[in-house]
PDB file of N, CA and C in Angstrom:
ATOM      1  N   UNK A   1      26.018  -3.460   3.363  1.00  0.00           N
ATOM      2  CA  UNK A   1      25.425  -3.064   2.093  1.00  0.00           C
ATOM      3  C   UNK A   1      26.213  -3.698   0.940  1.00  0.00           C
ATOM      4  N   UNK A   2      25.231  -4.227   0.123  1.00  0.00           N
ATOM      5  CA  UNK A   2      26.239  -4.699  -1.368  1.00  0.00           C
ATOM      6  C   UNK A   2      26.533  -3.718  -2.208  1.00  0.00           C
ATOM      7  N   UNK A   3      27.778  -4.104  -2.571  1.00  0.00           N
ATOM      8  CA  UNK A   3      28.287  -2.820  -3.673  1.00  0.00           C
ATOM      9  C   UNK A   3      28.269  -3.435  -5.223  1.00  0.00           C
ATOM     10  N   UNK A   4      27.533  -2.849  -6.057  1.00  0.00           N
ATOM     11  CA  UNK A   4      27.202  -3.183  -7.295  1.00  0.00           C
ATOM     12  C   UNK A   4      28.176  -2.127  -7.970  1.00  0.00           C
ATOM     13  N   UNK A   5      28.582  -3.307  -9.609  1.00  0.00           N
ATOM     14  CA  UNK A   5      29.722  -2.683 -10.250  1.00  0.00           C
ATOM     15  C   UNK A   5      28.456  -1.955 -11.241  1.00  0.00           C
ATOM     16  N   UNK A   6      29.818  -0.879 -11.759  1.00  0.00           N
ATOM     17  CA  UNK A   6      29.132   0.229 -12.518  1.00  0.00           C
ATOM     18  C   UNK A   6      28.064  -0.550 -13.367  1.00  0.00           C
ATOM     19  N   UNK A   7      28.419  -1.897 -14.080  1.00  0.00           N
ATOM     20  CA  UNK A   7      27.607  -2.928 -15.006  1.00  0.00           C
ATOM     21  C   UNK A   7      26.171  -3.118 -14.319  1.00  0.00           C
ATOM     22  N   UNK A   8      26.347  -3.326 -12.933  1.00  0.00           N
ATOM     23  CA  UNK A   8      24.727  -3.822 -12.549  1.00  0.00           C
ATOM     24  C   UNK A   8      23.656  -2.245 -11.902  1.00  0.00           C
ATOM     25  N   UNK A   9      24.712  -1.531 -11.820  1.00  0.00           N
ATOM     26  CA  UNK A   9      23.785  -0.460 -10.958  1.00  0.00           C
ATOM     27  C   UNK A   9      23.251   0.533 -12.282  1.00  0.00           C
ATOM     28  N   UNK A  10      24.011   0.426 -13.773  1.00  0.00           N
ATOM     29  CA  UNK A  10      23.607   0.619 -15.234  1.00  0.00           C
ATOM     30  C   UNK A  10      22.271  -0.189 -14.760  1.00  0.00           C
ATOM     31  N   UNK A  11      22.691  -1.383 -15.162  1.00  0.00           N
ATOM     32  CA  UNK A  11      21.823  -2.212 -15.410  1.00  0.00           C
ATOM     33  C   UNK A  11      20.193  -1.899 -14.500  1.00  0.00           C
ATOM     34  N   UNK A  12      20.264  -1.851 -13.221  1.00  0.00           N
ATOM     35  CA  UNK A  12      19.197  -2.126 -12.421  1.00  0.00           C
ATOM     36  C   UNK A  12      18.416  -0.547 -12.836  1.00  0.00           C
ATOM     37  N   UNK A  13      19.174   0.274 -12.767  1.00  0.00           N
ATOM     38  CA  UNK A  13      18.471   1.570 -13.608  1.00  0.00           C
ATOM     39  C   UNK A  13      17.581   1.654 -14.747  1.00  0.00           C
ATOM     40  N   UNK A  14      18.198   1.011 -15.424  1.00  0.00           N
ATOM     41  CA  UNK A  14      17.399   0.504 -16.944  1.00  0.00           C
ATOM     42  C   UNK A  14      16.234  -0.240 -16.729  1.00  0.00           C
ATOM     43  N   UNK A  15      16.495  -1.487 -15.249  1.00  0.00           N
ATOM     44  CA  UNK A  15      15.189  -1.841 -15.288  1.00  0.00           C
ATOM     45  C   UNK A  15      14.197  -0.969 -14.576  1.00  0.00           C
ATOM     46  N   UNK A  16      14.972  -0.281 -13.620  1.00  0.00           N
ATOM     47  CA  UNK A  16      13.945   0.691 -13.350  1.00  0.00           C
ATOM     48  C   UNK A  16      12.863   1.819 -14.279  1.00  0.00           C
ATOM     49  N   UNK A  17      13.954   2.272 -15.177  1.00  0.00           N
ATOM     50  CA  UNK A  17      13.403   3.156 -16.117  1.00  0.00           C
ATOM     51  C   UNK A  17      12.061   2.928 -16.896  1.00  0.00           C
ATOM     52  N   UNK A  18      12.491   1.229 -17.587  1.00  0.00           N
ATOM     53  CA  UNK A  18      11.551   0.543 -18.401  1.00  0.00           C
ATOM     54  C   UNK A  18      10.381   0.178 -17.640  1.00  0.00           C
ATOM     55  N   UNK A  19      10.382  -0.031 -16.106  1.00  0.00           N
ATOM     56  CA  UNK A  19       9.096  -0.725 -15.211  1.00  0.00           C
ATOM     57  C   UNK A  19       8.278   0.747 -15.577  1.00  0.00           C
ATOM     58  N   UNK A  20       8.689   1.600 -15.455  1.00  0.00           N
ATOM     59  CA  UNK A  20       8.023   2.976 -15.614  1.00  0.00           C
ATOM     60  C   UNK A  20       7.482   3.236 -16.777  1.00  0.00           C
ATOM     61  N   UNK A  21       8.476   3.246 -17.322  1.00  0.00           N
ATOM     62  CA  UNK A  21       7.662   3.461 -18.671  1.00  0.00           C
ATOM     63  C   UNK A  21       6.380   2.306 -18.850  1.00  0.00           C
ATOM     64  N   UNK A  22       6.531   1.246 -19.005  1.00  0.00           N
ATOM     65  CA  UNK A  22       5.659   0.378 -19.067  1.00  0.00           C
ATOM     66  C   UNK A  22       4.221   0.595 -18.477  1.00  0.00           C
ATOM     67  N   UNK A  23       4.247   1.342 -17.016  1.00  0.00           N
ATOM     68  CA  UNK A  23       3.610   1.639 -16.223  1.00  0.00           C
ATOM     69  C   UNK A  23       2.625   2.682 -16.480  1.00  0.00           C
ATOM     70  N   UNK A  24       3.364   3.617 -16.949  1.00  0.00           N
ATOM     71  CA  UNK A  24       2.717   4.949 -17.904  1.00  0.00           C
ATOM     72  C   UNK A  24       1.903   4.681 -18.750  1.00  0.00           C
ATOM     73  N   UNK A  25       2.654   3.626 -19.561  1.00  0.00           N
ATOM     74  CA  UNK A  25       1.601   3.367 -21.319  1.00  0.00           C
ATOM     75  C   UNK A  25       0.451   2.073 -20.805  1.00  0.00           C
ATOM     76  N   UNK A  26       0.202   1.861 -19.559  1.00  0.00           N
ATOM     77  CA  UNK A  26      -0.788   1.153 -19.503  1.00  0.00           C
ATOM     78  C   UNK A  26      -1.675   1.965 -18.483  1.00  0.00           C
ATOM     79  N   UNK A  27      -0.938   3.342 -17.997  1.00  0.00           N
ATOM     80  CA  UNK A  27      -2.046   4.353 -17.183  1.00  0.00           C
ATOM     81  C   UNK A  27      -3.042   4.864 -18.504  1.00  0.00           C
ATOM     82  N   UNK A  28      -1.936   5.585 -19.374  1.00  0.00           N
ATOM     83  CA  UNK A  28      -2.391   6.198 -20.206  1.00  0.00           C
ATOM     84  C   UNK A  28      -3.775   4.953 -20.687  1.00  0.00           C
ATOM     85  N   UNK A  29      -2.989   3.560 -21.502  1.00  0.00           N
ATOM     86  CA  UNK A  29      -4.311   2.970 -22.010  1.00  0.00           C
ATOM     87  C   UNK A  29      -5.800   2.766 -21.046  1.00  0.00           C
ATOM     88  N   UNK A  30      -5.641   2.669 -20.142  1.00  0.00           N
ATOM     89  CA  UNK A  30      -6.262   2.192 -19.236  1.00  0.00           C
ATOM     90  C   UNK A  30      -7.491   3.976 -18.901  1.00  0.00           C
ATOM     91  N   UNK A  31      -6.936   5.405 -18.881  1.00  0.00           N
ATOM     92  CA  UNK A  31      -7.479   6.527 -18.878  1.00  0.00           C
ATOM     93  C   UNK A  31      -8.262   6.329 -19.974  1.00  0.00           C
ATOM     94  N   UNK A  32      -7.658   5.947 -21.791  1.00  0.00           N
ATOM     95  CA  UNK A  32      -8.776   5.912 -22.805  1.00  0.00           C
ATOM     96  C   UNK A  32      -9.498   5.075 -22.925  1.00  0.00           C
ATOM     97  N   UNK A  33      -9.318   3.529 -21.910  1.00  0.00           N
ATOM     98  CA  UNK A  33     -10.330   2.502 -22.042  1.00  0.00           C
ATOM     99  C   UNK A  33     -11.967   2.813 -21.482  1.00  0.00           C
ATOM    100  N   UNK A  34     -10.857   4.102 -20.384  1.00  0.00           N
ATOM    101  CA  UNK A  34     -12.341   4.855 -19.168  1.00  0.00           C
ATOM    102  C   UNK A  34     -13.185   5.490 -19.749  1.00  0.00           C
ATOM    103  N   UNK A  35     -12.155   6.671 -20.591  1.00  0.00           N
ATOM    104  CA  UNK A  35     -13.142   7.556 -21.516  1.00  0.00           C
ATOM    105  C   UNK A  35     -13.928   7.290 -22.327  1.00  0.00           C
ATOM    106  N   UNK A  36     -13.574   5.903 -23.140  1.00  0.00           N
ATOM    107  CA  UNK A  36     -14.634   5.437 -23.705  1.00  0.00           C
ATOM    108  C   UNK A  36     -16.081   4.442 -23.432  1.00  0.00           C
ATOM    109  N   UNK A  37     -15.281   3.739 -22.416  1.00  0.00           N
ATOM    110  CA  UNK A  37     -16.811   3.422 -21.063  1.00  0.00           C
ATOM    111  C   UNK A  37     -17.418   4.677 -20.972  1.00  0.00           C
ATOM    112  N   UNK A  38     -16.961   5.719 -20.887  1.00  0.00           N
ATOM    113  CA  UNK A  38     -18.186   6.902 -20.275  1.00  0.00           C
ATOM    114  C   UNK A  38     -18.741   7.163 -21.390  1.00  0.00           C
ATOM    115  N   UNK A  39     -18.477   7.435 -22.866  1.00  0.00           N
ATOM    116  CA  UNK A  39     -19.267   8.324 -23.535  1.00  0.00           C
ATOM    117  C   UNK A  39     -20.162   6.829 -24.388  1.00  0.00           C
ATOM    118  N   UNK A  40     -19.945   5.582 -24.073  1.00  0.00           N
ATOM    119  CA  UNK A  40     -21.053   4.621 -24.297  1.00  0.00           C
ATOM    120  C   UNK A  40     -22.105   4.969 -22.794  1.00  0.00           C
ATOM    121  N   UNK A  41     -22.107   5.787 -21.991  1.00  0.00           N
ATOM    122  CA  UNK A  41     -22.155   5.746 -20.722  1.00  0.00           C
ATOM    123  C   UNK A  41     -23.652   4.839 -19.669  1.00  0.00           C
ATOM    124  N   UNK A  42     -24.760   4.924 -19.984  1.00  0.00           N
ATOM    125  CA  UNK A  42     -25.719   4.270 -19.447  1.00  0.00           C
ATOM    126  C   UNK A  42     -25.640   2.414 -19.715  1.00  0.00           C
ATOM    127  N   UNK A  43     -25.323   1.805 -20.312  1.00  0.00           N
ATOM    128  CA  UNK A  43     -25.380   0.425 -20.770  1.00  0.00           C
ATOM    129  C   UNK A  43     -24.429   0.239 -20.115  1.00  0.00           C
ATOM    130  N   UNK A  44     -23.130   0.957 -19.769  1.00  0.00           N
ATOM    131  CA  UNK A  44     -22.101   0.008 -19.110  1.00  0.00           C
ATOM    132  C   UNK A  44     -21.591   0.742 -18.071  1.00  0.00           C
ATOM    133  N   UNK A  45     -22.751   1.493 -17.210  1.00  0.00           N
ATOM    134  CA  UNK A  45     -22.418   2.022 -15.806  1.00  0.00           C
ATOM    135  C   UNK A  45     -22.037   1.085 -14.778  1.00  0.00           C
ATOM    136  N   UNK A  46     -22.243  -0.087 -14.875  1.00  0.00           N
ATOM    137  CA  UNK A  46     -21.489  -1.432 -14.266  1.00  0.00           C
ATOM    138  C   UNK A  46     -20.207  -1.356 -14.348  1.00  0.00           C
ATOM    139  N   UNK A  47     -20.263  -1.890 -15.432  1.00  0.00           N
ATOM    140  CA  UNK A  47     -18.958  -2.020 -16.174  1.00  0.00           C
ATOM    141  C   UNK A  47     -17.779  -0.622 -15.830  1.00  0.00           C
ATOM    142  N   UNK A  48     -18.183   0.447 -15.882  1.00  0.00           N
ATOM    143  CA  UNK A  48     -17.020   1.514 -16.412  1.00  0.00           C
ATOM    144  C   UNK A  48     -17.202   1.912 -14.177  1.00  0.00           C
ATOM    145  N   UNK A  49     -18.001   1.674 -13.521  1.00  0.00           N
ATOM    146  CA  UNK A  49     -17.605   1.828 -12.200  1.00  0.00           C
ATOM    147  C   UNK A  49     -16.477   0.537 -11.957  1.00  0.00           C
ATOM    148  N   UNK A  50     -17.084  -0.724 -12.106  1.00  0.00           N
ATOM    149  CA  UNK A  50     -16.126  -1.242 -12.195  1.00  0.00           C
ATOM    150  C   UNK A  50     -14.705  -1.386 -12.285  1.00  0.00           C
ATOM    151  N   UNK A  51     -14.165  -0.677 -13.428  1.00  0.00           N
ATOM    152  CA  UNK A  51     -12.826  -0.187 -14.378  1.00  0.00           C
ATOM    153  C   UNK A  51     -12.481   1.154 -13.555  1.00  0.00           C
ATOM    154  N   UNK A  52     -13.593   1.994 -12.549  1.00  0.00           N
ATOM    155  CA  UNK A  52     -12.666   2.746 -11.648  1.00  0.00           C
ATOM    156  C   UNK A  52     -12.418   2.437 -10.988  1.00  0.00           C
ATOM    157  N   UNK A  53     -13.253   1.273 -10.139  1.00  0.00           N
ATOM    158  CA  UNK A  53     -12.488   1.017  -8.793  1.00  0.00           C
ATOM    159  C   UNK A  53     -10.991   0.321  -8.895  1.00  0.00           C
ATOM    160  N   UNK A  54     -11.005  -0.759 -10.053  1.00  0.00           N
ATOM    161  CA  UNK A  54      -9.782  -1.291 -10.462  1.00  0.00           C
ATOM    162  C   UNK A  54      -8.859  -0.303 -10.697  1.00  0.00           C
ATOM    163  N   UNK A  55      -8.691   0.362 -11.347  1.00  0.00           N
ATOM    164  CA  UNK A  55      -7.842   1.909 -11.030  1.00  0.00           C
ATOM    165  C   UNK A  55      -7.206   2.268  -9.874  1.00  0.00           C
ATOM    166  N   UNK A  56      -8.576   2.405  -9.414  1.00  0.00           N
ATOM    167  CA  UNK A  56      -8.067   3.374  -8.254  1.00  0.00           C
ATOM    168  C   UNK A  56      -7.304   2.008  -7.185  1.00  0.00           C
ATOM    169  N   UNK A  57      -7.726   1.139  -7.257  1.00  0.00           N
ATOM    170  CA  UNK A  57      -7.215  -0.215  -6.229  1.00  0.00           C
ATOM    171  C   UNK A  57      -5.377   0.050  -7.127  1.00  0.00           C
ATOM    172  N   UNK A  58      -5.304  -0.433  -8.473  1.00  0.00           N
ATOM    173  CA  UNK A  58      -4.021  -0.149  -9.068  1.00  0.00           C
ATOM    174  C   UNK A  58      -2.805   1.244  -8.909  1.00  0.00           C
ATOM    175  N   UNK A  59      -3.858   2.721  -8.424  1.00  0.00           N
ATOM    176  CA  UNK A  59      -3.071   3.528  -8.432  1.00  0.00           C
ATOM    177  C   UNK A  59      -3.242   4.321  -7.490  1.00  0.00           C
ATOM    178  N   UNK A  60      -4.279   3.756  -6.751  1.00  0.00           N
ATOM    179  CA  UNK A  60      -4.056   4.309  -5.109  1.00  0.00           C
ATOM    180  C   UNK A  60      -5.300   6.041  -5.416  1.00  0.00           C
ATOM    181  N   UNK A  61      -5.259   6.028  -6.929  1.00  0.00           N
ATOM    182  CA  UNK A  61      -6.131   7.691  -7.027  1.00  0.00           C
ATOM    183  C   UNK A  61      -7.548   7.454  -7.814  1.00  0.00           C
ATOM    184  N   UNK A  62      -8.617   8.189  -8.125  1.00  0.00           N
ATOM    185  CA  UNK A  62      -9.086   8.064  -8.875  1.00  0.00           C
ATOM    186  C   UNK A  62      -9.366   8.672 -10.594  1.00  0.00           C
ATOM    187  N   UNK A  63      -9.348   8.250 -11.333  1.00  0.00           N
ATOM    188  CA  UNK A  63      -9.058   8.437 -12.975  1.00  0.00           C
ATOM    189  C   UNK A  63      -9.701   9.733 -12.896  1.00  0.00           C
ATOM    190  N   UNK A  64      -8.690  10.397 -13.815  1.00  0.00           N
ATOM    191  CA  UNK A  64      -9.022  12.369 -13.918  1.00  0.00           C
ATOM    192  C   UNK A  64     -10.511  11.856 -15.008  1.00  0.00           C
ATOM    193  N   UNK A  65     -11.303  13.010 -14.671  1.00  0.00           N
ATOM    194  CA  UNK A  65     -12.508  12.704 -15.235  1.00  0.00           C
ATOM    195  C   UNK A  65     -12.102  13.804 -16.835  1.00  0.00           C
ATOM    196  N   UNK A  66     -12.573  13.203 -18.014  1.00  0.00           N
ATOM    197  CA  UNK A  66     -12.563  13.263 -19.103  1.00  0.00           C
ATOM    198  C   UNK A  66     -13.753  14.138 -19.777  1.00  0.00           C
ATOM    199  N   UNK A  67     -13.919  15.404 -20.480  1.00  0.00           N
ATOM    200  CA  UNK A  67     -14.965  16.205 -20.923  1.00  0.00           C
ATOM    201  C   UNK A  67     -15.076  15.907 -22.472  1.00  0.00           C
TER     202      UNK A  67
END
């Protein structure tokens, strides 16, 4: 096993932290891109099935449905 100094195992944390975050603020955008495919909803029932399956292929679940 490699032993990383306090500098890189900081370090690799941080990138961990930030992949996440990053990850979040494009779930989140990606939930209001959905919600708003649905409430245009008949014209772009293509389209907004589409944008779930890509989802769900990206996050393994499918997008919480929006009222």
């Amino acid at each position: 096993m490699v032993k990383l100094t306090e500098k890189q195992l900081y370090q690799t944390w941080l990138d961990i932290y930030y992949a996440e975050e990053i990850s979040r603020d494009y779930l989140h955008d990606f939930e209001i891109e959905i919600k708003l495919l649905r409430k245009q909803n008949k014209k772009n029932k293509k389209m907004l099935k589409q944008a779930e399956e890509h989802y769900e292929k990206v996050y393994g679940y499918k997008p919480k449905k929006h009222k």
